[in-house]
Protein backbone atom coordinates (compact mmCIF):
# COMPACT_ATOMS: atom_id res chain seq x y z
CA UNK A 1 38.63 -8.85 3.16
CA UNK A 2 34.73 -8.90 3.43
CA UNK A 3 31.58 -10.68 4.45
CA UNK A 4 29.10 -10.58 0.75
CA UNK A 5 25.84 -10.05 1.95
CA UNK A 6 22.69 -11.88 0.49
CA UNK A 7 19.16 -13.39 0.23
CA UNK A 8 16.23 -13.17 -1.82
CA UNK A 9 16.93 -9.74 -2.13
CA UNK A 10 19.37 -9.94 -4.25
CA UNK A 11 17.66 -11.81 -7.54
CA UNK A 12 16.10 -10.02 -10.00
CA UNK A 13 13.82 -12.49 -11.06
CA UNK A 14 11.97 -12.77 -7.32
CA UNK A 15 10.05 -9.82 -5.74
CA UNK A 16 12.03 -9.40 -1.96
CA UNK A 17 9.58 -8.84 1.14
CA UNK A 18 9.50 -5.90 3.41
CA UNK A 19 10.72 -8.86 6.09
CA UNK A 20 13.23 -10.02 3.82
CA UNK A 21 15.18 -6.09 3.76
CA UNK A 22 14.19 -5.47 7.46
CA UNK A 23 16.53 -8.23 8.23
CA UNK A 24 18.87 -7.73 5.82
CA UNK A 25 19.16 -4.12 7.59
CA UNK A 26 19.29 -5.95 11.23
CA UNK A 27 21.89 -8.08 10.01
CA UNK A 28 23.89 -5.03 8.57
CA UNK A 29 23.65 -3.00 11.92
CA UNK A 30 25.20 -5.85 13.70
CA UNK A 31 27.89 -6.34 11.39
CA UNK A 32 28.37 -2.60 11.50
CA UNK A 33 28.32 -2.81 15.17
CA UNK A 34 31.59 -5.31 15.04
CA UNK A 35 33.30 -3.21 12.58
CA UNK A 36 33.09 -6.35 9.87
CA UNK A 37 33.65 -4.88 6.49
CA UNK A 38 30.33 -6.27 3.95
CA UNK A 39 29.17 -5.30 1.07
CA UNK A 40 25.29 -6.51 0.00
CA UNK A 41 23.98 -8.02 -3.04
CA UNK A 42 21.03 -5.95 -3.67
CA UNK A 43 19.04 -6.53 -7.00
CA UNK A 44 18.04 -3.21 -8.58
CA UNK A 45 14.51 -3.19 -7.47
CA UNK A 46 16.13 -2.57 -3.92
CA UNK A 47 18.60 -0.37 -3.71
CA UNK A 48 22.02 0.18 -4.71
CA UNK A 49 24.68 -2.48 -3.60
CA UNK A 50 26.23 -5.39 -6.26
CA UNK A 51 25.70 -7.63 -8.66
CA UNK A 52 26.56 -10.94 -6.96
CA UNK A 53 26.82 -12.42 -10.60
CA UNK A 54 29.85 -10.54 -11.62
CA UNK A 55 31.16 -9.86 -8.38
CA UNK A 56 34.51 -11.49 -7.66
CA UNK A 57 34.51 -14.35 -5.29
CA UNK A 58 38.10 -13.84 -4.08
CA UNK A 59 37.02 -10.63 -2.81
CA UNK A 60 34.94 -11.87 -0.22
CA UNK A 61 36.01 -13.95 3.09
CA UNK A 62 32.81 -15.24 3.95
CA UNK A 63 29.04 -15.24 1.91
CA UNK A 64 26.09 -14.80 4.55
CA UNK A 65 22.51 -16.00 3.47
CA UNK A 66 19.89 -13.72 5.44
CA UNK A 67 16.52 -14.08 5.72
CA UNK A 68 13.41 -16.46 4.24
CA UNK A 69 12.74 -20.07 3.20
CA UNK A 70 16.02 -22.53 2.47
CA UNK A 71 16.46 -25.15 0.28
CA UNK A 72 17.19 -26.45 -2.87
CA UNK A 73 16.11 -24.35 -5.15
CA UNK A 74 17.97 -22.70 -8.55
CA UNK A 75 18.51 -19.24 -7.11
CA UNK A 76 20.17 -19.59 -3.87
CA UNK A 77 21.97 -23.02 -5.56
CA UNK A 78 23.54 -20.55 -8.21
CA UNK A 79 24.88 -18.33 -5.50
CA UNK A 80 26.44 -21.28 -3.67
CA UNK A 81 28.19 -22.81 -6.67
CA UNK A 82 29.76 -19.52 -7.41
CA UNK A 83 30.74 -18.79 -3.55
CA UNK A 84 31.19 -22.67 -3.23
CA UNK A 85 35.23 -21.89 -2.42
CA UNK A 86 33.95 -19.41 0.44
CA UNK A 87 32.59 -20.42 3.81
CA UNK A 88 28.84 -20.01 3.54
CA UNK A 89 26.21 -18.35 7.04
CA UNK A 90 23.29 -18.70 7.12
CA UNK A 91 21.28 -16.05 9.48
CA UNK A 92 16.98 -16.11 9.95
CA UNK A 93 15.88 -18.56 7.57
CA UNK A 94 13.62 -21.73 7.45
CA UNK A 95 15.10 -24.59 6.13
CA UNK A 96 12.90 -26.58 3.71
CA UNK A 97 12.04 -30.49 4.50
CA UNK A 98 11.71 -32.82 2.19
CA UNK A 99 12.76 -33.10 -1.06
CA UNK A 100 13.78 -29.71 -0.59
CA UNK A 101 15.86 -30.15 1.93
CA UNK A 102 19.44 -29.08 1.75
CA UNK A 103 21.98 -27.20 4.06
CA UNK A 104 25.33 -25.77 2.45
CA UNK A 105 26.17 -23.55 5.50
CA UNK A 106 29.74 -24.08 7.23
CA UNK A 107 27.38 -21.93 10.29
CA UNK A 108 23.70 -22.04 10.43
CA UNK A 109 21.23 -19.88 12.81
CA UNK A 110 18.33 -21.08 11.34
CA UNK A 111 14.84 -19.52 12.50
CA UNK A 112 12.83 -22.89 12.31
CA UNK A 113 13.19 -26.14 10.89
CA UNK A 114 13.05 -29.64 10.49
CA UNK A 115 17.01 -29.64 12.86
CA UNK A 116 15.94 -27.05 14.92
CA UNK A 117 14.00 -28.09 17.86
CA UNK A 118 13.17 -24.29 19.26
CA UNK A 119 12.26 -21.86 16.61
CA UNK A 120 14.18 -18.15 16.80
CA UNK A 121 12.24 -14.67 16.45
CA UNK A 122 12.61 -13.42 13.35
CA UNK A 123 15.14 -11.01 12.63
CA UNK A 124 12.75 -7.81 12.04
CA UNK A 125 11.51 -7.59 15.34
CA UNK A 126 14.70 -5.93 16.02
CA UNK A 127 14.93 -3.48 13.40
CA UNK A 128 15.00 0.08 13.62
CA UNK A 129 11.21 1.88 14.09
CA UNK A 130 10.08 3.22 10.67
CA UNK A 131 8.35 6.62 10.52
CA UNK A 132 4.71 6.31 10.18
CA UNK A 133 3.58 7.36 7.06
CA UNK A 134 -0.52 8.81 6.72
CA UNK A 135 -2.77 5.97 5.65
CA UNK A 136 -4.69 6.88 3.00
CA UNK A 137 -7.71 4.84 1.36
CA UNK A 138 -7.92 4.48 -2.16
CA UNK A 139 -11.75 3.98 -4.23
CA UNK A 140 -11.78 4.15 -7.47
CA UNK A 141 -14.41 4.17 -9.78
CA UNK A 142 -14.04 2.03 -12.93
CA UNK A 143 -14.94 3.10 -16.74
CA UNK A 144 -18.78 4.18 -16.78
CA UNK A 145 -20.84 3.44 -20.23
CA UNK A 146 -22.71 6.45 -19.31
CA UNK A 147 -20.13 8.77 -19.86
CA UNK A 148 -17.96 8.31 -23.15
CA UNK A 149 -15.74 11.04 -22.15
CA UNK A 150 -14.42 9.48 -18.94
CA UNK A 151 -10.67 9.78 -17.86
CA UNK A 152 -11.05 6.54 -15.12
CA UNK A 153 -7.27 5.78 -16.47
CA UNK A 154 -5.61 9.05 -16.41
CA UNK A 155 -7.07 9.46 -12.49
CA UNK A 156 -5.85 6.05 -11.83
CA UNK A 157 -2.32 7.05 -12.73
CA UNK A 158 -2.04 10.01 -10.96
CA UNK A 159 -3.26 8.34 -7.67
CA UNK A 160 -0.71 5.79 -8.19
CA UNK A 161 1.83 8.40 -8.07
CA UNK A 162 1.10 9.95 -4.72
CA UNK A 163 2.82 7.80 -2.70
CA UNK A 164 6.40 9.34 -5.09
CA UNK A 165 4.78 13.13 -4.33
CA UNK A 166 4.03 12.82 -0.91
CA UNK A 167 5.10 10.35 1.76
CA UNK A 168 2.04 8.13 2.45
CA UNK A 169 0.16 4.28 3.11
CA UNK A 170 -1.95 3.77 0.27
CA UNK A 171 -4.35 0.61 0.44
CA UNK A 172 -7.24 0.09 -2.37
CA UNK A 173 -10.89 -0.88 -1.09
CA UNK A 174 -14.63 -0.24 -3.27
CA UNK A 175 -17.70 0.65 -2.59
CA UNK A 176 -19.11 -2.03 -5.11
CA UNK A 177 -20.47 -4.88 -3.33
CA UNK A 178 -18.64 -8.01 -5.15
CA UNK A 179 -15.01 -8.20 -3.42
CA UNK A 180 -13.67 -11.36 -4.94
CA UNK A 181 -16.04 -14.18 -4.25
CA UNK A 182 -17.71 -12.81 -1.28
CA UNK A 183 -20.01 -9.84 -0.69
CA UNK A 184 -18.48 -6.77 1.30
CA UNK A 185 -21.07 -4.94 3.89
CA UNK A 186 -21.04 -1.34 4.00
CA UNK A 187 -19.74 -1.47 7.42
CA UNK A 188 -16.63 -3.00 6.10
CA UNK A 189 -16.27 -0.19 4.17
CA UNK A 190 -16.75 2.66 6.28
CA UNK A 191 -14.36 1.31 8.95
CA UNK A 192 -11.51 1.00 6.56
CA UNK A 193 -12.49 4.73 5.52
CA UNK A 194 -12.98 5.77 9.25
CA UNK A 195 -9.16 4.51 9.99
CA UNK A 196 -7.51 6.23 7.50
CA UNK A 197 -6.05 9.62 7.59
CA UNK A 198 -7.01 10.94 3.94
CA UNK A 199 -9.22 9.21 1.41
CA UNK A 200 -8.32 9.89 -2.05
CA UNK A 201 -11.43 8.68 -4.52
CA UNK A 202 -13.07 9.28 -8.16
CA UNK A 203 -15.89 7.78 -6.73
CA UNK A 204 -19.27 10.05 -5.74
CA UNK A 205 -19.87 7.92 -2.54
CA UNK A 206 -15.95 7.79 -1.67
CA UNK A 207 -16.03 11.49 -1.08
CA UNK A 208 -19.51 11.12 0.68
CA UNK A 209 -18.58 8.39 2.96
CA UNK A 210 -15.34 10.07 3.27
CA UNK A 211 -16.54 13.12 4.65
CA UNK A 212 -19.24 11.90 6.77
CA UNK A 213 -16.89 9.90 8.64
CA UNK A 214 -15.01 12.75 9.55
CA UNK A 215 -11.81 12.20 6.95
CA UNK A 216 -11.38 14.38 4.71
CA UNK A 217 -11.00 13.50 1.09
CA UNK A 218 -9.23 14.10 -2.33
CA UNK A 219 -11.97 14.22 -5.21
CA UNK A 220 -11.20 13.73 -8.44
CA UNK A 221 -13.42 13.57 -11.20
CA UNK A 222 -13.05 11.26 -13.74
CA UNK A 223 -15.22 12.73 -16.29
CA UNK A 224 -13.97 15.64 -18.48
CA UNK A 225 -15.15 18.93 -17.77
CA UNK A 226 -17.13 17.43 -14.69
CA UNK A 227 -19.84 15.50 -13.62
CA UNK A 228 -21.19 13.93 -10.51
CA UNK A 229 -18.44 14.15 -8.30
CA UNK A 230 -18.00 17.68 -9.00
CA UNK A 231 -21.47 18.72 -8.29
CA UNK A 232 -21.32 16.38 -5.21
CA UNK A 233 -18.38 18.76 -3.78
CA UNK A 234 -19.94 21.87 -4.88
CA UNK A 235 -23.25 21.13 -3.05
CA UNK A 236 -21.68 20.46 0.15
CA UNK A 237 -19.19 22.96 0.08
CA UNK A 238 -15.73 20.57 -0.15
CA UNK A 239 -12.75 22.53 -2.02
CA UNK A 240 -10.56 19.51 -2.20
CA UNK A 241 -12.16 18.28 -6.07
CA UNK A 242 -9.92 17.78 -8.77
CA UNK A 243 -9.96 17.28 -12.44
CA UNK A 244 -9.16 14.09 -14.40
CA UNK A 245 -8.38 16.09 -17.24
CA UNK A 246 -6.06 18.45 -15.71
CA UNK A 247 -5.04 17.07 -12.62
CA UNK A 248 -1.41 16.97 -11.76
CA UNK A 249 1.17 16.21 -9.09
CA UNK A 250 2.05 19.33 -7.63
CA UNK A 251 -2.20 19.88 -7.34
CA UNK A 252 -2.85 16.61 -6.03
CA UNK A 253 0.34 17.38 -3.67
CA UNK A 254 -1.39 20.28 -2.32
CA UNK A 255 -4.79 19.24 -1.92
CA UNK A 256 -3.54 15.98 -0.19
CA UNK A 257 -1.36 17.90 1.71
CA UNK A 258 -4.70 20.26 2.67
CA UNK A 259 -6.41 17.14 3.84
CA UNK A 260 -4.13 16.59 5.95
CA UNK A 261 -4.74 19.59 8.50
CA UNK A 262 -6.85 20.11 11.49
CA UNK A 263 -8.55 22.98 9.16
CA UNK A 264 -9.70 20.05 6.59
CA UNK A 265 -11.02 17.71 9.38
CA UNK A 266 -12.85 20.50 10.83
CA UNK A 267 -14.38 21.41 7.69
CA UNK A 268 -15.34 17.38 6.62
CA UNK A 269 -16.92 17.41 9.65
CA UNK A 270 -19.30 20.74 9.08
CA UNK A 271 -19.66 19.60 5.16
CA UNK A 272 -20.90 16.20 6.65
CA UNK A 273 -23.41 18.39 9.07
CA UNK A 274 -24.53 20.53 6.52
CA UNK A 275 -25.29 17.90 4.01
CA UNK A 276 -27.19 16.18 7.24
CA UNK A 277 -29.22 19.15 7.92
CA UNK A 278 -30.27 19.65 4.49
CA UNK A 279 -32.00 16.20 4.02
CA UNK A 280 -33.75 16.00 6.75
CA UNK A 281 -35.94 19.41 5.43
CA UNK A 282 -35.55 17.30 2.02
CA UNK A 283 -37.62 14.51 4.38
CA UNK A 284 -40.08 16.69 5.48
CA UNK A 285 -40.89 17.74 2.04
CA UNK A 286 -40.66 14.60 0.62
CA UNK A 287 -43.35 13.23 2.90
CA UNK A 288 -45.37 16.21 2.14
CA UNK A 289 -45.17 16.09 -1.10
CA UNK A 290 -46.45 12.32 -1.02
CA UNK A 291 -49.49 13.01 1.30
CA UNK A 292 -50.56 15.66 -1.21
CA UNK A 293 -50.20 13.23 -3.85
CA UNK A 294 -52.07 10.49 -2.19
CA UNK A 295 -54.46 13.31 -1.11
CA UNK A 296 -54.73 14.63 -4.70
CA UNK A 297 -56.50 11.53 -6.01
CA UNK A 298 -53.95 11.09 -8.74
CA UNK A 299 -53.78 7.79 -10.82
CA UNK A 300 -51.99 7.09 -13.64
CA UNK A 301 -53.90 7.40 -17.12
């Protein structure tokens, strides 16, 4: 015989939380650890384990609940009724008050509660460490009237496929100024790019705010046969530009795995200096050129 493992991890029709398989994992290691035999009720999205729909009840001595809010609610109420002939645990959850209260379980170590009058740490605090993964910013530009040949879409999909090529933390922020209902500063901006480890952009000023942080950046230009960002990389001497049109996941592999070297920080960091050096002589000619043209007497018509 054997302990069924489940919680909202193991419906289809709900999206599980990391928290929710971290415990599920804890709980695992521990029944590992006491050599009880389990199987888990994993819905596809999570991994492979069973279908507690068609499993067989008789198969099982004992159904434990892990993890999340508890009450009564169709999902977990479906799972009882079919395991209602087996002794039901519940392990980490809250149990809902009110008209949502309700509490099946023959053995209950519930993580807070209306019954419980010292809450419990949750069970992911003791889960095993997970390897950390590069973090890698994410600014995209979005489809430009000014250019009726722009590939916004196909770049789009190809960044969403990194994290499949290479092992990495992706997280989305903009350089426009509307975020939501507020409006973002540039210094919120440039921190999130500062922290990050790569910065992977269709966006001119991604690449530019990118590099003069110091991080160095995937470009990939959105517009077919090249534009803006392109020029952009070729004026300040950055290899790591890409093409919308042709851009696929062994490139993108590469150049993300490029970015991630000493070599590419070191070379950010001179394209940023460069860039830097070159406008301020573009200063001093620019104030030139307007003292010679207040100098000049020039007025329009």
């Amino acid at each position: 015989m054997k302990s069924l493992v489940a919680g909202w991890f193991s419906f289809d029709e709900v999206v599980a939380t990391v928290g929710d398989l971290l415990a599920r994992d804890v709980l695992c290691g521990w029944l590992d650890r006491a050599r009880i035999a389990y199987e888990v009720a994993n819905a596809p999205l999570v991994g492979g384990g069973i279908d507690w729909r068609t499993a067989d009840p008789a198969d099982y001595d004992r159904v434990i609940f892990v993890c999340g809010p508890f009450g009564r609610r169709p999902l977990p109420a479906q799972l009882v009724e079919r395991f209602g002939g087996r002794p039901l645990v519940g392990v980490d959850l809250t149990m809902l008050e009110g008209e949502g209260a309700w509490n099946p379980f023959d053995l209950l170590f519930e993580r807070d509660g209306a019954a419980n009058d010292r809450a419990r740490p949750d069970l992911s605090f003791a889960a095993e460490p997970t390897p950390a993964l590069p973090v890698t910013a994410v600014l995209l530009a979005q489809a430009q009237g000014e250019y009726s040949d722009g590939l916004h879409r196909a770049a789009a999909e190809a960044i969403a496929r990194l994290p499949d090529v290479r092992p990495t933390a992706l997280f989305h922020t903009d350089t426009d100024l509307l975020d939501a209902d507020r409006v973002r500063s540039a210094a919120e901006v440039t921190s999130l790019i500062a922290r990050s480890d790569v910065v992977v952009t269709t966006r001119l000023h991604g690449l530019v705010l990118a590099l003069r942080e110091g991080v160095p950046a995937v470009a990939i230009d959105p517009i077919a046969g090249g534009a803006k960002v392109t020029r952009q990389a070729e004026a300040i001497g950055w290899p790591a530009v890409l093409s919308a049109a042709s851009v696929r996941d062994e490139a993108l592999g590469e150049a993300f795995d490029f970015c991630l070297t000493s070599e590419a920080r070191a070379r950010a960091r001179e394209c940023a200096a460069g860039a830097q050096r070159e406008l301020a002589d573009l200063e001093k000619t620019f104030v030139a050129a307007l003292g010679e043209l207040r100098t000049s007497g020039w007025s329009r018509g």
